[in-house]
C-alpha atoms as a PDB file:
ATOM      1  CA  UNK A   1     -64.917-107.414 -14.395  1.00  0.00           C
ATOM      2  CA  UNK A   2     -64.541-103.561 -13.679  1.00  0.00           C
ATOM      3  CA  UNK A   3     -66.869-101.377 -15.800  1.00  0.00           C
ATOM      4  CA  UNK A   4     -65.750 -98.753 -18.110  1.00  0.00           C
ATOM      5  CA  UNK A   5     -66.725 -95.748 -15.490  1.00  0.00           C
ATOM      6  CA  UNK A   6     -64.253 -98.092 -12.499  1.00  0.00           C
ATOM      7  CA  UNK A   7     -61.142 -98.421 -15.255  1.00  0.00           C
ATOM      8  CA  UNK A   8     -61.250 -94.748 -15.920  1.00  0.00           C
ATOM      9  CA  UNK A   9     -61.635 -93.657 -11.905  1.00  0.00           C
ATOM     10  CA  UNK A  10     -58.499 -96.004 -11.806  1.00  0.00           C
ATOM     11  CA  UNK A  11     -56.450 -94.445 -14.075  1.00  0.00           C
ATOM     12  CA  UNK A  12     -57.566 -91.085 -13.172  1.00  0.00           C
ATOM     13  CA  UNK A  13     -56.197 -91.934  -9.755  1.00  0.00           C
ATOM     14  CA  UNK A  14     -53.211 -93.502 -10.989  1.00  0.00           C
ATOM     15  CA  UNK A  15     -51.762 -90.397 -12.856  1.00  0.00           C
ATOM     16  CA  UNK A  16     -51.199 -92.493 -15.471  1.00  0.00           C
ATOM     17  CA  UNK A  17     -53.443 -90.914 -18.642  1.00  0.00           C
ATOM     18  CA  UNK A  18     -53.555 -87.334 -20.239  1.00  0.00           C
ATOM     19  CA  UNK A  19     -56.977 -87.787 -21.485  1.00  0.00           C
ATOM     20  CA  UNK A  20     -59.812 -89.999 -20.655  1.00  0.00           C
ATOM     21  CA  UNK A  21     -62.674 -90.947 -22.689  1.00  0.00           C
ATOM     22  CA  UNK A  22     -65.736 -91.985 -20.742  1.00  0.00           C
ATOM     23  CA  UNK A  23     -68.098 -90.547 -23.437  1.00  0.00           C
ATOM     24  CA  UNK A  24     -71.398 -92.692 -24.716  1.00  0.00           C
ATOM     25  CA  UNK A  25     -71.099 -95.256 -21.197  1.00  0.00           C
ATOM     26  CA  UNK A  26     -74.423 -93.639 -19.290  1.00  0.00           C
ATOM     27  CA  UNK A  27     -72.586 -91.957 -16.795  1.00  0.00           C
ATOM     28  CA  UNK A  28     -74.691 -90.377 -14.928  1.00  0.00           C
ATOM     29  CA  UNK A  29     -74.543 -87.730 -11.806  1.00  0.00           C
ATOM     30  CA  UNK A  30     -73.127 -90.691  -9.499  1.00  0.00           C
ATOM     31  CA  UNK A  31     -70.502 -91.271 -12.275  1.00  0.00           C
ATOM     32  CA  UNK A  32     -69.274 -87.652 -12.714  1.00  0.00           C
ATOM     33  CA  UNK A  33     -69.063 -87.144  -8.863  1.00  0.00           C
ATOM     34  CA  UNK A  34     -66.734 -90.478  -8.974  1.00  0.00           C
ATOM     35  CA  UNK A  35     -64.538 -89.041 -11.887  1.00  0.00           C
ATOM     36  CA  UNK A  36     -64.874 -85.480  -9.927  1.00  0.00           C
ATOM     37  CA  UNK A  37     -63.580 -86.936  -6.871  1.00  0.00           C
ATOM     38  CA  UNK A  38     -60.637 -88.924  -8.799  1.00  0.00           C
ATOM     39  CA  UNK A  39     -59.634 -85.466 -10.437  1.00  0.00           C
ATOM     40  CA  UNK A  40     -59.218 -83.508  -7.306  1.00  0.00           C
ATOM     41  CA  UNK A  41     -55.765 -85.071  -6.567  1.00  0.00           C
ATOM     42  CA  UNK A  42     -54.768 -85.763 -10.174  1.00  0.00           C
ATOM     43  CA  UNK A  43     -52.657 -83.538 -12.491  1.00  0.00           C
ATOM     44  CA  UNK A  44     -52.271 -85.606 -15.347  1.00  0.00           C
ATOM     45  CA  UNK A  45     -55.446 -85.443 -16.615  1.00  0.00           C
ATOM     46  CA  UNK A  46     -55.291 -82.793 -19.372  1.00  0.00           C
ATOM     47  CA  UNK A  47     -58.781 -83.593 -21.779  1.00  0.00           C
ATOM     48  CA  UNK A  48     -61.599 -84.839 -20.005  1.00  0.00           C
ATOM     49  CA  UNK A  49     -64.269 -86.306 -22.445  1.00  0.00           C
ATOM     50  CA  UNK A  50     -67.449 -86.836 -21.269  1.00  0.00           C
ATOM     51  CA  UNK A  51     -70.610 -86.357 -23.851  1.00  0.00           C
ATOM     52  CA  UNK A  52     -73.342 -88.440 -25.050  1.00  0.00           C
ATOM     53  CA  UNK A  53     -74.060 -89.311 -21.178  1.00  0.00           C
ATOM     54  CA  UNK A  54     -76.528 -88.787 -18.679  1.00  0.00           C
ATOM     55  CA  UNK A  55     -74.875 -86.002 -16.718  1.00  0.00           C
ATOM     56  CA  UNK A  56     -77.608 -83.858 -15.077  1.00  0.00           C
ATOM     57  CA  UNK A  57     -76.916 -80.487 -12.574  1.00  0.00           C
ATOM     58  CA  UNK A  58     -75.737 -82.851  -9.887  1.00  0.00           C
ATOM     59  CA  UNK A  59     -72.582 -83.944 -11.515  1.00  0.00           C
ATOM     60  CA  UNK A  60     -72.350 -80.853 -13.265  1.00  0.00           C
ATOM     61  CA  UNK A  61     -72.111 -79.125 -10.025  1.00  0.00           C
ATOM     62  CA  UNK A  62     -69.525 -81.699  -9.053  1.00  0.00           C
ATOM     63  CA  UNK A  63     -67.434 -81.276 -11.928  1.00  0.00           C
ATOM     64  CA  UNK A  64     -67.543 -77.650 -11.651  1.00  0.00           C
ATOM     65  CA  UNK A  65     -66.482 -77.700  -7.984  1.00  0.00           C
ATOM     66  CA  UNK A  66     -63.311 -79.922  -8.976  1.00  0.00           C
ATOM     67  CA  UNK A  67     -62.871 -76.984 -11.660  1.00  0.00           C
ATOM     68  CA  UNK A  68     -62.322 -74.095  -8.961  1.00  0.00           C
ATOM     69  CA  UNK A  69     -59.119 -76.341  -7.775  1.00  0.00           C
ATOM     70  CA  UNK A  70     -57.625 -78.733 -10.536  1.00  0.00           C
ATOM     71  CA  UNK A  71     -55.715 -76.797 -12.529  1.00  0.00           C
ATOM     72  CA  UNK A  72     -54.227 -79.229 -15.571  1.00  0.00           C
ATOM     73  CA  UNK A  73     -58.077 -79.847 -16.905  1.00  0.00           C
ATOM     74  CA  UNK A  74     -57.677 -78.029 -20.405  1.00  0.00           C
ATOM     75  CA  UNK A  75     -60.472 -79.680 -22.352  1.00  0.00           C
ATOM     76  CA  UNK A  76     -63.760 -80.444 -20.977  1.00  0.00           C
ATOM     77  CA  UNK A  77     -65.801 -82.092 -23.220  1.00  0.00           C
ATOM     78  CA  UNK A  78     -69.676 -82.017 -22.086  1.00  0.00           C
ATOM     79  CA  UNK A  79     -71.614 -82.370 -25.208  1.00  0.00           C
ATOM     80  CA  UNK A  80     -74.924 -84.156 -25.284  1.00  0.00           C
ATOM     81  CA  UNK A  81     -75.755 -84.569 -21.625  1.00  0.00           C
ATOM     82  CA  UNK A  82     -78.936 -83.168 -19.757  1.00  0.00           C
ATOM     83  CA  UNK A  83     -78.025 -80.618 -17.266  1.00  0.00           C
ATOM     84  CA  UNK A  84     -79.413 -77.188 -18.704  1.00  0.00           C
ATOM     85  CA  UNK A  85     -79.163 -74.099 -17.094  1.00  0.00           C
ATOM     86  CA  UNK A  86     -78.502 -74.893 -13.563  1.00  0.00           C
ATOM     87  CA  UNK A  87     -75.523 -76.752 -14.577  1.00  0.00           C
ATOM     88  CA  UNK A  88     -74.359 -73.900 -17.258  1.00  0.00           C
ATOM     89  CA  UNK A  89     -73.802 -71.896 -14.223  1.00  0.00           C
ATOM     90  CA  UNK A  90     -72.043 -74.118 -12.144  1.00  0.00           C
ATOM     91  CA  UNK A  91     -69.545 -74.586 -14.968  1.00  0.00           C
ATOM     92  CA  UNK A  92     -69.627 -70.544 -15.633  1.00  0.00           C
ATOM     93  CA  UNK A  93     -68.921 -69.871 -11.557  1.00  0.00           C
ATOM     94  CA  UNK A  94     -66.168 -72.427 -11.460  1.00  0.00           C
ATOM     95  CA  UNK A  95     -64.593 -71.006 -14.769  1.00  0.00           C
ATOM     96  CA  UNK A  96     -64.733 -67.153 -12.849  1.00  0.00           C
ATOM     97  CA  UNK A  97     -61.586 -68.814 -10.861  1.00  0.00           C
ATOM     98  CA  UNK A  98     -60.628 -71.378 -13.012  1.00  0.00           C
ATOM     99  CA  UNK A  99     -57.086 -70.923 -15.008  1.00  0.00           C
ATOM    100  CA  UNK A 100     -56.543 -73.861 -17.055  1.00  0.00           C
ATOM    101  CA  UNK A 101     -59.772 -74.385 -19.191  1.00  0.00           C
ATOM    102  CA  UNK A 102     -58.845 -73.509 -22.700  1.00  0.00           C
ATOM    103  CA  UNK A 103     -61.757 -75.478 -24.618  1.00  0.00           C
ATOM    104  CA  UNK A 104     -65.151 -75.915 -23.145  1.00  0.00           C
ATOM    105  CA  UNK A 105     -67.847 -78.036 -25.120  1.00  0.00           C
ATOM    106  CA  UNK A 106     -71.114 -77.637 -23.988  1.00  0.00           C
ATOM    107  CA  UNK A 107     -73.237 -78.505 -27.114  1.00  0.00           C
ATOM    108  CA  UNK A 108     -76.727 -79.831 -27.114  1.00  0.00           C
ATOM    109  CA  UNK A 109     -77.531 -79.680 -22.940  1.00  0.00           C
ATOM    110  CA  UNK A 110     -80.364 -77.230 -23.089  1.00  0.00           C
ATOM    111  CA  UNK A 111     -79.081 -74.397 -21.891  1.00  0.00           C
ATOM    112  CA  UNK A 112     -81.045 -71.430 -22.562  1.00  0.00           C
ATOM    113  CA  UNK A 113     -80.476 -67.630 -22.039  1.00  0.00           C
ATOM    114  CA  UNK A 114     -79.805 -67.904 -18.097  1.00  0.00           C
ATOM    115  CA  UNK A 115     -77.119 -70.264 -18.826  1.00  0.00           C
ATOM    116  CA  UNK A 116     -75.557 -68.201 -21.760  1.00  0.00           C
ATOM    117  CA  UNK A 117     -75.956 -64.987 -19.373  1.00  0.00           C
ATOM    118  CA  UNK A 118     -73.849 -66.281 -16.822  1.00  0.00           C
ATOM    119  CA  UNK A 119     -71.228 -68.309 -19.179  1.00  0.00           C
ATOM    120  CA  UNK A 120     -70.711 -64.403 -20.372  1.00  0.00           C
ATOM    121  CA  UNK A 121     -70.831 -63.368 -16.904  1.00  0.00           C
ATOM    122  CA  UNK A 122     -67.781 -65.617 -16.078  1.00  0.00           C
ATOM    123  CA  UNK A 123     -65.966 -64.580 -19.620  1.00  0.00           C
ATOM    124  CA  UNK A 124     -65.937 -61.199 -17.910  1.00  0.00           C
ATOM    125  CA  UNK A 125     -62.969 -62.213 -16.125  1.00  0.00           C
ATOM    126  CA  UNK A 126     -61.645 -66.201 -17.504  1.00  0.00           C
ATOM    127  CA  UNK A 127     -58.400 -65.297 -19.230  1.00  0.00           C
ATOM    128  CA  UNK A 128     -57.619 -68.836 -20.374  1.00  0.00           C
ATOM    129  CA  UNK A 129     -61.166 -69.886 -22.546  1.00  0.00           C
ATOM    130  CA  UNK A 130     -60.422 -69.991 -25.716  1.00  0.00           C
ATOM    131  CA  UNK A 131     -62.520 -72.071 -27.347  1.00  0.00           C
ATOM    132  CA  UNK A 132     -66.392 -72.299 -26.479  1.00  0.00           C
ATOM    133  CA  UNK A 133     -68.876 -74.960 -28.103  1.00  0.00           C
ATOM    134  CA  UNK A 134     -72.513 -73.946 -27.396  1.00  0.00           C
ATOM    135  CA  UNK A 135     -73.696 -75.482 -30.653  1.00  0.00           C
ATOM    136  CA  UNK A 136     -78.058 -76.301 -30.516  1.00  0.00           C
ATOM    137  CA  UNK A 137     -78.819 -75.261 -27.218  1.00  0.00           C
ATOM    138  CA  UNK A 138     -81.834 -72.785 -27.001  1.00  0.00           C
ATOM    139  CA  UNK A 139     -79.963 -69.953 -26.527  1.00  0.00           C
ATOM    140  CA  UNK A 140     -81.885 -67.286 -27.732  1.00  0.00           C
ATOM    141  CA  UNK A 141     -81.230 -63.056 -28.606  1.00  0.00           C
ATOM    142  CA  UNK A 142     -81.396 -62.490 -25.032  1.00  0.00           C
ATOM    143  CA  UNK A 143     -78.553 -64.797 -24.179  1.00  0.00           C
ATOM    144  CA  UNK A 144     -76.494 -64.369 -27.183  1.00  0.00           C
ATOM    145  CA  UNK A 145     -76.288 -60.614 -26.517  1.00  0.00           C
ATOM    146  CA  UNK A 146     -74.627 -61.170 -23.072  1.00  0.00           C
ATOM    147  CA  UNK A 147     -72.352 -63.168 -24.735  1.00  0.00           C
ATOM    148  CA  UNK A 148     -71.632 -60.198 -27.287  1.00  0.00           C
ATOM    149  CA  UNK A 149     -71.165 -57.720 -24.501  1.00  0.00           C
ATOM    150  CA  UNK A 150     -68.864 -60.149 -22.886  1.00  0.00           C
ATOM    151  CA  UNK A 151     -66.164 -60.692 -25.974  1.00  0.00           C
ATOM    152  CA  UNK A 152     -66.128 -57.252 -26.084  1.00  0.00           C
ATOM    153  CA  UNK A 153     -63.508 -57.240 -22.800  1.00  0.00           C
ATOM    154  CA  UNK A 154     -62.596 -60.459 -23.161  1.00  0.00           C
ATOM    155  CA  UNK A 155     -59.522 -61.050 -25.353  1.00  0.00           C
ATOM    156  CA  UNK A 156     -58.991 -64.690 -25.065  1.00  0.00           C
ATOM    157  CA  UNK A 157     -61.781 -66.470 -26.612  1.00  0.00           C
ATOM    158  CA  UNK A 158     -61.288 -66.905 -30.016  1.00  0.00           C
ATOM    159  CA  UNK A 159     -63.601 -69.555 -31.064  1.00  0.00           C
ATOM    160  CA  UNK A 160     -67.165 -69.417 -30.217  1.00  0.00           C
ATOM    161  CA  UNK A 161     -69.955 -71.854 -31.772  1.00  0.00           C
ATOM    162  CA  UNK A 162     -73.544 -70.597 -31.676  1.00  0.00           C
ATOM    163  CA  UNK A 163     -74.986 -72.565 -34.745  1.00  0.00           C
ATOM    164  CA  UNK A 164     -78.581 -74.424 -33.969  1.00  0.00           C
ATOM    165  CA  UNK A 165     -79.676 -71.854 -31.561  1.00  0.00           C
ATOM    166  CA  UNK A 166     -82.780 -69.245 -32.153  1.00  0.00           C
ATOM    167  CA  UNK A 167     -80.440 -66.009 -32.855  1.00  0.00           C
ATOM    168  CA  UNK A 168     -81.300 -63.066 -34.818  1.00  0.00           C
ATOM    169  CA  UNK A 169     -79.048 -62.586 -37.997  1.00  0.00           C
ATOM    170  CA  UNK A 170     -78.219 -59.381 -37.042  1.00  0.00           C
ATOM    171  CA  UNK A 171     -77.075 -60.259 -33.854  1.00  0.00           C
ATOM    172  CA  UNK A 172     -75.251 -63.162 -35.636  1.00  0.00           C
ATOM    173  CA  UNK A 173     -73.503 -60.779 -37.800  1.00  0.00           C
ATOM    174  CA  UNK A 174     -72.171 -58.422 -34.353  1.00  0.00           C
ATOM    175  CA  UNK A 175     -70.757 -61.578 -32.805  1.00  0.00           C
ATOM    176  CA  UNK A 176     -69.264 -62.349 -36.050  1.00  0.00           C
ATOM    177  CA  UNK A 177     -67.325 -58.944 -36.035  1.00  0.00           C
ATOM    178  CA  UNK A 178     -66.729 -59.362 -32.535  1.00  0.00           C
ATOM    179  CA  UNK A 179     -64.247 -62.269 -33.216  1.00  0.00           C
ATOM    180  CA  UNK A 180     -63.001 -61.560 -36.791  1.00  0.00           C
ATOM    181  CA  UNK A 181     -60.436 -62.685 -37.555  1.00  0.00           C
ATOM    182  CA  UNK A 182     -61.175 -65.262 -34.891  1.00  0.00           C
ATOM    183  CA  UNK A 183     -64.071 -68.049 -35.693  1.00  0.00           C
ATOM    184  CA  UNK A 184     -67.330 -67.292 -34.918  1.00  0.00           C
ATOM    185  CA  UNK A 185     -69.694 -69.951 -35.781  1.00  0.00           C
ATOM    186  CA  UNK A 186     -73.296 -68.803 -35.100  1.00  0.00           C
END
């Protein structure tokens, strides 16, 4: 019998679902390069759901490379995986190109002020994120004021969730204005 990570590759590479759920099945690096590799042909695809897996830089780095290039990906959903900072900026270099990417959930994967720095870096110039989950990470003041800096020229993301990080209230309180009336969660 074909195992969860095999069905989903095969309907990735059928065209035949809008969003796949591969989330909780251990996927690890090997997995996400085998879903990254399915994606690079498919445009069907439109939520990708992925968290509570094993997902370390190496398949965040694949991912990210299928990001520069697929362009009907709208939700990535990362949450709960293991790749830190190294992956953060795989994601944030693919997303300086990438068009499509409206929601990005990168919630509890350790990604520190490096990652956060250039996730802002790459909201410099992403038109299309509009949503950004970076709920308890270990993003810190250093990180979270890059990401200030970067809403201030960036007028597409209109969600952005800090909560369970080590932030500053005041700081808190400047992203919070930065977004009003948007959401900002911190």
């Amino acid at each position: 019998m074909a195992s969860v990570l095999e069905r989903a590759v095969a309907r990735v590479l059928a065209g035949t679902v809008t969003k796949e759920d591969v989330s909780s099945q251990e996927i690890d690096d090997a997995g996400a390069t085998q879903l990254a590799d399915a994606l690079r042909t498919n445009t069907s695809v439109r939520e990708l759901y992925l968290y509570e897996n094993s997902i370390a830089e190496a398949g965040a780095t694949q991912l990210a490379d299928v990001l520069r290039t697929n362009t009907s990906v709208k939700g990535l959903y990362l949450s709960r995986n293991t790749f830190g900072d190294a992956g953060a900026t795989q994601l944030a270099d693919a997303l300086r190109t990438n068009t499509s990417v409206k929601e990005l959930d990168l919630c509890n994967n350790s990604i520190g002020d490096a990652g956060a720095t250039q996730l802002a870096d790459a909201l410099r110039t992403n038109t299309s994120v509009t949503t950004l989950f970076l709920y308890n990470n270990s993003i810190g003041d250093a990180g979270a004021t890059q990401l200030a800096d970067a809403l201030r020229t960036n007028t597409s993301v209109k969600k952005l969730y800090l909560g369970g990080n080590t932030i500053g209230k005041e700081l808190e309180d400047s992203i919070e204005a930065l977004l009003a009336p948007a959401v900002a969660e911190v």
